[in-house]
Protein backbone atom coordinates (compact mmCIF):
# COMPACT_ATOMS: atom_id res chain seq x y z
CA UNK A 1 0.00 0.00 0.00
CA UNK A 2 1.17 3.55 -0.80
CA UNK A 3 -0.28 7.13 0.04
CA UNK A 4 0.10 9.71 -2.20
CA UNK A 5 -0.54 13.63 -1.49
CA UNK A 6 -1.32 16.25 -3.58
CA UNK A 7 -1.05 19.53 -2.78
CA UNK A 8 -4.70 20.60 -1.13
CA UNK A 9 -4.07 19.36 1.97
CA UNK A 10 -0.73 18.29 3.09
CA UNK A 11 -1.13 18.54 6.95
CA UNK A 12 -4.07 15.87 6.74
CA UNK A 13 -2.34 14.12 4.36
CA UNK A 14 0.73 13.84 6.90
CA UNK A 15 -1.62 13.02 9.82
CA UNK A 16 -3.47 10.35 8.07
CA UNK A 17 0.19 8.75 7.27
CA UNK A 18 1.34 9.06 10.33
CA UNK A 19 -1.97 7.05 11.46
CA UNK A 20 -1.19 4.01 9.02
CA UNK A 21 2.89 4.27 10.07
CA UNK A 22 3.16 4.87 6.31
CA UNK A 23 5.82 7.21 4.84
CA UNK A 24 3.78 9.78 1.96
CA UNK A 25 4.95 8.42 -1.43
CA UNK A 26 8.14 10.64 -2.78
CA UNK A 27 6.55 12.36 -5.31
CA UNK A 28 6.72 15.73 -7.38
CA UNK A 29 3.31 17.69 -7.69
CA UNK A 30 4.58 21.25 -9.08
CA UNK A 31 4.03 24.03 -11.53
CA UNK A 32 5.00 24.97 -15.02
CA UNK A 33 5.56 28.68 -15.62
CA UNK A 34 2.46 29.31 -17.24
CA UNK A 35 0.60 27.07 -14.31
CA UNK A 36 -0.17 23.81 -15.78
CA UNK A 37 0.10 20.72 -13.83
CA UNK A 38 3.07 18.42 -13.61
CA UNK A 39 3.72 15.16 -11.70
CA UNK A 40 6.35 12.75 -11.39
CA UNK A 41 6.02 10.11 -9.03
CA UNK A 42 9.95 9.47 -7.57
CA UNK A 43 9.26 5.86 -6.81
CA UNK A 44 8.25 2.18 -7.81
CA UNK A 45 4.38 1.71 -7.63
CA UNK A 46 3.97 -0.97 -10.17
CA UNK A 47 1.72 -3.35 -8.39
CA UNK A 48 0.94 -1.51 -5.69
CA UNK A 49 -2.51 -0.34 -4.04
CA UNK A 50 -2.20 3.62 -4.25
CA UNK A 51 -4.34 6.04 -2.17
CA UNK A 52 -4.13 9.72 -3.73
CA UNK A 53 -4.86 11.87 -0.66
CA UNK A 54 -6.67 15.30 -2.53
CA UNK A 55 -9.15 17.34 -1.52
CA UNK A 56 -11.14 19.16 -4.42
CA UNK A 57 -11.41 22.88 -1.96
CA UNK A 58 -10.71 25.95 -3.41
CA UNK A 59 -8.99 26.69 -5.94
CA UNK A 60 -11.22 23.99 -6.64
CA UNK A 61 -10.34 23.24 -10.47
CA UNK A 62 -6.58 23.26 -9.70
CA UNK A 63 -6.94 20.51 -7.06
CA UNK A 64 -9.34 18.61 -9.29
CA UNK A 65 -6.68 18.56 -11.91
CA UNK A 66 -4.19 17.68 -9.75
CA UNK A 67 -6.17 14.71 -9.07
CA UNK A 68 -6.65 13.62 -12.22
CA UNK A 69 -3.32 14.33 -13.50
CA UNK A 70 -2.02 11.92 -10.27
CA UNK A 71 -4.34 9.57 -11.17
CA UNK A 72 -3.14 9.31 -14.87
CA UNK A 73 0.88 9.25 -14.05
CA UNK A 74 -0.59 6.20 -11.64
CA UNK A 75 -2.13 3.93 -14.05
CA UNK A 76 0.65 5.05 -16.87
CA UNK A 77 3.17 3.69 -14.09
CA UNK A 78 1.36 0.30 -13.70
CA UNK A 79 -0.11 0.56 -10.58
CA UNK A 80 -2.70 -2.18 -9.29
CA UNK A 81 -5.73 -0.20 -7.70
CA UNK A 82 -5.93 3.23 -7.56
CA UNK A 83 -8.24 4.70 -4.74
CA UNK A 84 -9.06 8.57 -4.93
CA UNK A 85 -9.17 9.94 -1.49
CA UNK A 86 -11.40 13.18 -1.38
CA UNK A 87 -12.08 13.89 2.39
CA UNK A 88 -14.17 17.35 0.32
CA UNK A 89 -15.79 15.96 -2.80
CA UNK A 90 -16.30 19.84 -4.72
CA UNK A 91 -18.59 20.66 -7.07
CA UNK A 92 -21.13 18.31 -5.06
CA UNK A 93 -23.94 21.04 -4.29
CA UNK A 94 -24.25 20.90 -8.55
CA UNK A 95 -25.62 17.58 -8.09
CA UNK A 96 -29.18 18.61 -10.47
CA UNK A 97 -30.53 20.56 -12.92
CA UNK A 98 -31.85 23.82 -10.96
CA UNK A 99 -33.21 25.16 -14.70
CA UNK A 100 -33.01 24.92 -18.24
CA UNK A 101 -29.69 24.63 -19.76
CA UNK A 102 -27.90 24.25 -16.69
CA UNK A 103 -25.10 21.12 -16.23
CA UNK A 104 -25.08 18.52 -13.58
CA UNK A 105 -21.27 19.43 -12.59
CA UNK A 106 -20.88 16.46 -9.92
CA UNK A 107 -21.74 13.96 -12.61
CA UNK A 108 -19.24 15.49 -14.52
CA UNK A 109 -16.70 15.71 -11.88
CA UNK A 110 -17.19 11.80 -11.07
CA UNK A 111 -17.15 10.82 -15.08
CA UNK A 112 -13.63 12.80 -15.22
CA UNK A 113 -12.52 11.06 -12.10
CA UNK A 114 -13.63 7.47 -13.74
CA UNK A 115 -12.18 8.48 -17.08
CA UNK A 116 -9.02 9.35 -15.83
CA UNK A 117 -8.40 5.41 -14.09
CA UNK A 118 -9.14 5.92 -10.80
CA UNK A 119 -10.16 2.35 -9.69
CA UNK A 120 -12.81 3.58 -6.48
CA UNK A 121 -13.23 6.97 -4.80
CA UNK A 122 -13.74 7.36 -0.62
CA UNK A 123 -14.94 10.44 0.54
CA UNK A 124 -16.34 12.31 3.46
CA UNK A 125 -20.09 13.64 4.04
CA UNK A 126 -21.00 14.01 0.56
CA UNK A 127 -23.58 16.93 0.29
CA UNK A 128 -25.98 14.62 -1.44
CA UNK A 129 -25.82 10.53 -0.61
CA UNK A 130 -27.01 9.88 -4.41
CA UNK A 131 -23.64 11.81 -5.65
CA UNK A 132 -22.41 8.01 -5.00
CA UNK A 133 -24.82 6.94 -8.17
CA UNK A 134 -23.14 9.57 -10.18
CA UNK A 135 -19.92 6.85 -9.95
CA UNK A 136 -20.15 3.68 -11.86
CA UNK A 137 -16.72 2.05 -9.40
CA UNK A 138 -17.23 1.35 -5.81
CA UNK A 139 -17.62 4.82 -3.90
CA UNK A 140 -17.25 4.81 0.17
CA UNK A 141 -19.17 7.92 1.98
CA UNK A 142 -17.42 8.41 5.44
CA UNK A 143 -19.82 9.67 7.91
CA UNK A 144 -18.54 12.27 10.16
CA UNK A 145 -21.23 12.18 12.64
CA UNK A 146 -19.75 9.61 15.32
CA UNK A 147 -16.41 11.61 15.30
CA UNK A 148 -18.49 15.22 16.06
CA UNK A 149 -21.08 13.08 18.32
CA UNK A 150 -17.74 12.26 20.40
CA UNK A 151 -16.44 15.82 20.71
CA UNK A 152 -19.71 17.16 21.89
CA UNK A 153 -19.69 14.26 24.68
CA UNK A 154 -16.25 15.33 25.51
CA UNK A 155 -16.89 19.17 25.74
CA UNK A 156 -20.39 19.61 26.83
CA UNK A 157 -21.90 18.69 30.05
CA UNK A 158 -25.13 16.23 30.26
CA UNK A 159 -25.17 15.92 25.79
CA UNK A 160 -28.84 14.44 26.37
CA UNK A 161 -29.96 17.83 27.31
CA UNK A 162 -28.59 19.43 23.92
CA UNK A 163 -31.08 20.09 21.37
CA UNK A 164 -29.57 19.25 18.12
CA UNK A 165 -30.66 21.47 15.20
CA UNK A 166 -30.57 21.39 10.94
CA UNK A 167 -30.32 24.56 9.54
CA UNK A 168 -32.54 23.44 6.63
CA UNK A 169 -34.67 20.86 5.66
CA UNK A 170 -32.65 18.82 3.61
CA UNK A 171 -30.41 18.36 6.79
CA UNK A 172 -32.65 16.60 8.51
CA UNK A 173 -30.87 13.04 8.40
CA UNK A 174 -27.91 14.16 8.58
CA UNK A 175 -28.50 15.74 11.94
CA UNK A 176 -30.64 13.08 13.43
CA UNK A 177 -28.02 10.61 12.86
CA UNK A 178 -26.12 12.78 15.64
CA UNK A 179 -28.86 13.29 17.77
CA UNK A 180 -29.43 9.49 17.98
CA UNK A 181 -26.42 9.15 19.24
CA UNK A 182 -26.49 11.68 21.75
CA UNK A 183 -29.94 10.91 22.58
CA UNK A 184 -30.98 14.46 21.91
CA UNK A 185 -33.80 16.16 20.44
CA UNK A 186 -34.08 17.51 17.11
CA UNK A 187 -35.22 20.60 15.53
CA UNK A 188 -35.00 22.40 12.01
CA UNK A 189 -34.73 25.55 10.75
CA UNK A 190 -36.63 26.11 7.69
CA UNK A 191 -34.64 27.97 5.52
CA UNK A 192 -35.53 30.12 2.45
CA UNK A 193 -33.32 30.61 -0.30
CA UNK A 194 -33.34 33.89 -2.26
CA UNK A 195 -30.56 33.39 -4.44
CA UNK A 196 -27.58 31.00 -4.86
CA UNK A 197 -25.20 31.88 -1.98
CA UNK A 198 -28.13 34.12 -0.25
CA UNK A 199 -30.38 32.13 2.47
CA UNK A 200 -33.07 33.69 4.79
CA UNK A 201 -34.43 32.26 8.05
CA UNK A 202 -38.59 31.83 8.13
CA UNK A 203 -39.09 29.92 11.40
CA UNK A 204 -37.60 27.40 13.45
CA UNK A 205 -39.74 23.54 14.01
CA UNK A 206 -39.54 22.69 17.23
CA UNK A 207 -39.35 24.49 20.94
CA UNK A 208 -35.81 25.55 21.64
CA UNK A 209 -37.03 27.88 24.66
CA UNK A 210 -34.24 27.14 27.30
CA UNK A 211 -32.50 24.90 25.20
CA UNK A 212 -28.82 25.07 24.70
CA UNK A 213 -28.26 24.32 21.22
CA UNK A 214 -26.34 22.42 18.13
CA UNK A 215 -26.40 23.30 14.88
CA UNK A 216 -25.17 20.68 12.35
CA UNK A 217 -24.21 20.79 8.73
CA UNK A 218 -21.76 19.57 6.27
CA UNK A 219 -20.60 22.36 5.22
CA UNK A 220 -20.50 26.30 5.46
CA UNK A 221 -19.42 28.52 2.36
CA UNK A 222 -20.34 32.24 3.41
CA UNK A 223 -21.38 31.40 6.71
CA UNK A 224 -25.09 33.48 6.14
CA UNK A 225 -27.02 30.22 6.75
CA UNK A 226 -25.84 28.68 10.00
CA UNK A 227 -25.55 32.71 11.42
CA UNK A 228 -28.82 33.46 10.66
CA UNK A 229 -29.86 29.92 11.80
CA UNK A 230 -28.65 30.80 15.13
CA UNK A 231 -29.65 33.65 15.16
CA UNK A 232 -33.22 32.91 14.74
CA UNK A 233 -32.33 30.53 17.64
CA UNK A 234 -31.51 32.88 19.79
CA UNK A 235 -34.66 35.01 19.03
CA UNK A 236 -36.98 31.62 20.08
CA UNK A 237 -35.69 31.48 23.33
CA UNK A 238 -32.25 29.51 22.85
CA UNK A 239 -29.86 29.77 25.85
CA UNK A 240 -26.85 29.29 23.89
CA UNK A 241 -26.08 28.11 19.65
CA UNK A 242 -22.66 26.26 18.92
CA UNK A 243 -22.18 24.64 15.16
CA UNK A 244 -20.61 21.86 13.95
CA UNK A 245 -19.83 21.03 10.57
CA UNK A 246 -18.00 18.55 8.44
CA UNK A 247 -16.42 21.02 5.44
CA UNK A 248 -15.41 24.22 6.36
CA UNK A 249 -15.01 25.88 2.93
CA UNK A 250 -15.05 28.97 4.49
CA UNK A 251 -15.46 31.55 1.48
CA UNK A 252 -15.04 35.23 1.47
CA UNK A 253 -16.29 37.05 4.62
CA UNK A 254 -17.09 33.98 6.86
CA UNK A 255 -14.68 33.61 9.58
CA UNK A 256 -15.56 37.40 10.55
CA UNK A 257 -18.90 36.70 9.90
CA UNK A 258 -18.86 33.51 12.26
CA UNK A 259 -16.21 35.71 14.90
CA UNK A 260 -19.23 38.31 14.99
CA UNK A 261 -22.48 36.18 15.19
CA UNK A 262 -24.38 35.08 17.91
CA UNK A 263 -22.53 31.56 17.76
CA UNK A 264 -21.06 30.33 21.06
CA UNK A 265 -18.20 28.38 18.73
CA UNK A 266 -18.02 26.66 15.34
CA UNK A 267 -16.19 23.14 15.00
CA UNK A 268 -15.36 22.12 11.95
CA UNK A 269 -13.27 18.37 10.34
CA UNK A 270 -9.96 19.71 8.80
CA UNK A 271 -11.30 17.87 5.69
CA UNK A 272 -10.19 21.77 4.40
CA UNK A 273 -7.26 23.16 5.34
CA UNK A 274 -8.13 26.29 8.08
CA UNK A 275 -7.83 29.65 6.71
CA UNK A 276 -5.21 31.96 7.93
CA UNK A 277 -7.90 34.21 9.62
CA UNK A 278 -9.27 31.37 11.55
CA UNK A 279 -6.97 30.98 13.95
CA UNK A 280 -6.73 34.31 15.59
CA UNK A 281 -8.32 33.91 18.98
CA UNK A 282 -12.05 33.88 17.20
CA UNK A 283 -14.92 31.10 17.64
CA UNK A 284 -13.48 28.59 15.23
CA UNK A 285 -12.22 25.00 16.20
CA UNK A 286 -11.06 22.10 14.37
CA UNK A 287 -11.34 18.44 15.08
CA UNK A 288 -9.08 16.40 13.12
CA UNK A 289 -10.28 13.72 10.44
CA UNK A 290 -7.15 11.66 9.77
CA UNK A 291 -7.93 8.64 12.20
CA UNK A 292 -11.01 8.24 10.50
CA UNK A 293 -10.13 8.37 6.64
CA UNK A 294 -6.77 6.43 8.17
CA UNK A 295 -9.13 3.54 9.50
CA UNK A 296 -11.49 3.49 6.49
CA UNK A 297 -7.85 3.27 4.18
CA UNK A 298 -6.01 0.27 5.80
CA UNK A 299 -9.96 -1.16 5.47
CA UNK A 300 -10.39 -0.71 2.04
CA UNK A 301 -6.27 -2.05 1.78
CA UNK A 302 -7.00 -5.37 3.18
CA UNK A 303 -10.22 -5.83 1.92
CA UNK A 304 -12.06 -5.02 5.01
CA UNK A 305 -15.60 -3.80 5.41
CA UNK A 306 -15.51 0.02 5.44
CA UNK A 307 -19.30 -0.19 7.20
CA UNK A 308 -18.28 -1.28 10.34
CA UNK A 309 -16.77 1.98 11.03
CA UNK A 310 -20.18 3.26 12.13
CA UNK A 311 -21.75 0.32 13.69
């Protein structure tokens, strides 16, 4: 087995190698002058099981073609299996046609992926679970909710007396499958969109009066919906609003927007590496992911159900 990094996220990369006791592959992933991708890979993998470690995070077509370009110098150089590891799966919230004459951008993501001779995919909290239909080779979803589940146990007092809340409706699973675990209570936010990036708050389903409360997601962009989620939470009654999310993509204004909302903290997976801002004394945490993608790797490298993770 061999682990390969590209150049989106190094640090988990590193982690997740040091997990496995596994040096990263030597390899070159640089530059030409006018920015296109080159790769050489500085060592023997003919034969071998390969893991590409590669997030697809902004600058979001760069890493993909990073990928793919890895992927390619890997089959060229004989290797066995080839596994793309993609803790953040990108262009996943284009996974349908929102109008006319508008692409489905996952499915074409996943067909370049295929195309290119990667051999199976394992990512992390896909936005949408039928993204794994969009791949016609085997496709593992990690689920990050027993790894958050466990950090709320460790840092809050008495978890059965958290309310845990999705920001939207389309959350709703996702969150309950913490809540279970926590044996907490669930509410929703029901969100209204009024434009793409844009999100207002109409009411929140359930009584939070008194509550202390969790917001989950997998993932925040802007930061608009989860601050005006809690925000709304606040104005039912809420005692106190923490979030935690899988991705933090973390685009344009949103660690000041995050550092000045209502939010007690936000903990995020490092499935993204942190922005420089988000580490100056604000409300942003980070719990790391590399056990977890480490575990589901040496599964998947001695043919091991990946499944049993989350039993």
């Amino acid at each position: 087995m061999k682990l390969l990094a590209g150049n989106s996220n190094r640090a988990l990369a590193e982690a997740v190698a040091s997990h496995l006791d596994l040096p990263l592959t030597r390899a070159q992933v640089k530059r030409f002058a006018d920015n296109e991708v080159w790769v050489t890979i500085d060592e023997n993998v003919r034969g071998e099981d390969v893991f590409i470690l590669q997030s697809t995070n902004y600058p979001a077509n760069d890493n993909l073609m990073e990928l793919l370009v890895c992927i390619d110098a890997l089959k060229r150089a004989s290797a066995k299996r080839i596994t793309a590891v993609m803790p953040y799966f990108g262009y996943a919230r284009q996974d349908r046609k929102t109008g006319g004459r508008t692409p489905i951008s996952a499915k074409l993501v996943a067909n370049l992926i295929e195309r290119a001779g990667a051999d199976r995919v394992l990512t992390m909290d896909l936005h949408s679970g039928q993204i794994q239909g969009f791949f016609d080779i085997p496709t593992d979803n990690l689920l990050s909710a027993p790894l958050l589940a466990a950090d709320i146990k460790e840092n809050y007092e008495k978890p059965s007396d958290i309310m845990i809340v999705s920001p939207d409706v389309g959350g709703v699973v996702r969150a309950l499958a913490v809540a279970s675990r926590l044996n907490a209570e669930l509410a929703i936010v029901d969100k209204r969109r009024s434009g793409p990036g844009k999100s207002e708050v109409a009411n929140v389903i359930g009584d939070v009066a008194g509550r202390r409360c969790i917001l989950f997601d997998d993932m925040i962009d802007g930061g608009g919906t989860l601050c005006n989620a809690a925000q709304a939470l606040v104005d039912g009654g809420a005692l106190e609003v923490s979030a935690y999310v899988t991705h933090g993509v973390m685009s344009g204004a949103a660690v000041e927007r995050v550092n000045n909302s209502v939010l007690k903290e936000l903990v995020m997976t490092d499935s993204i590496p942190a922005p420089e801002r988000a580490g100056d004394g604000g409300k942003i945490r980070y719990v790391s992911c590399d056990k977890l993608l480490g575990e589901a790797i040496r599964r998947i490298a001695n043919e091991e159900s990946v499944s049993k993770l989350f039993d």
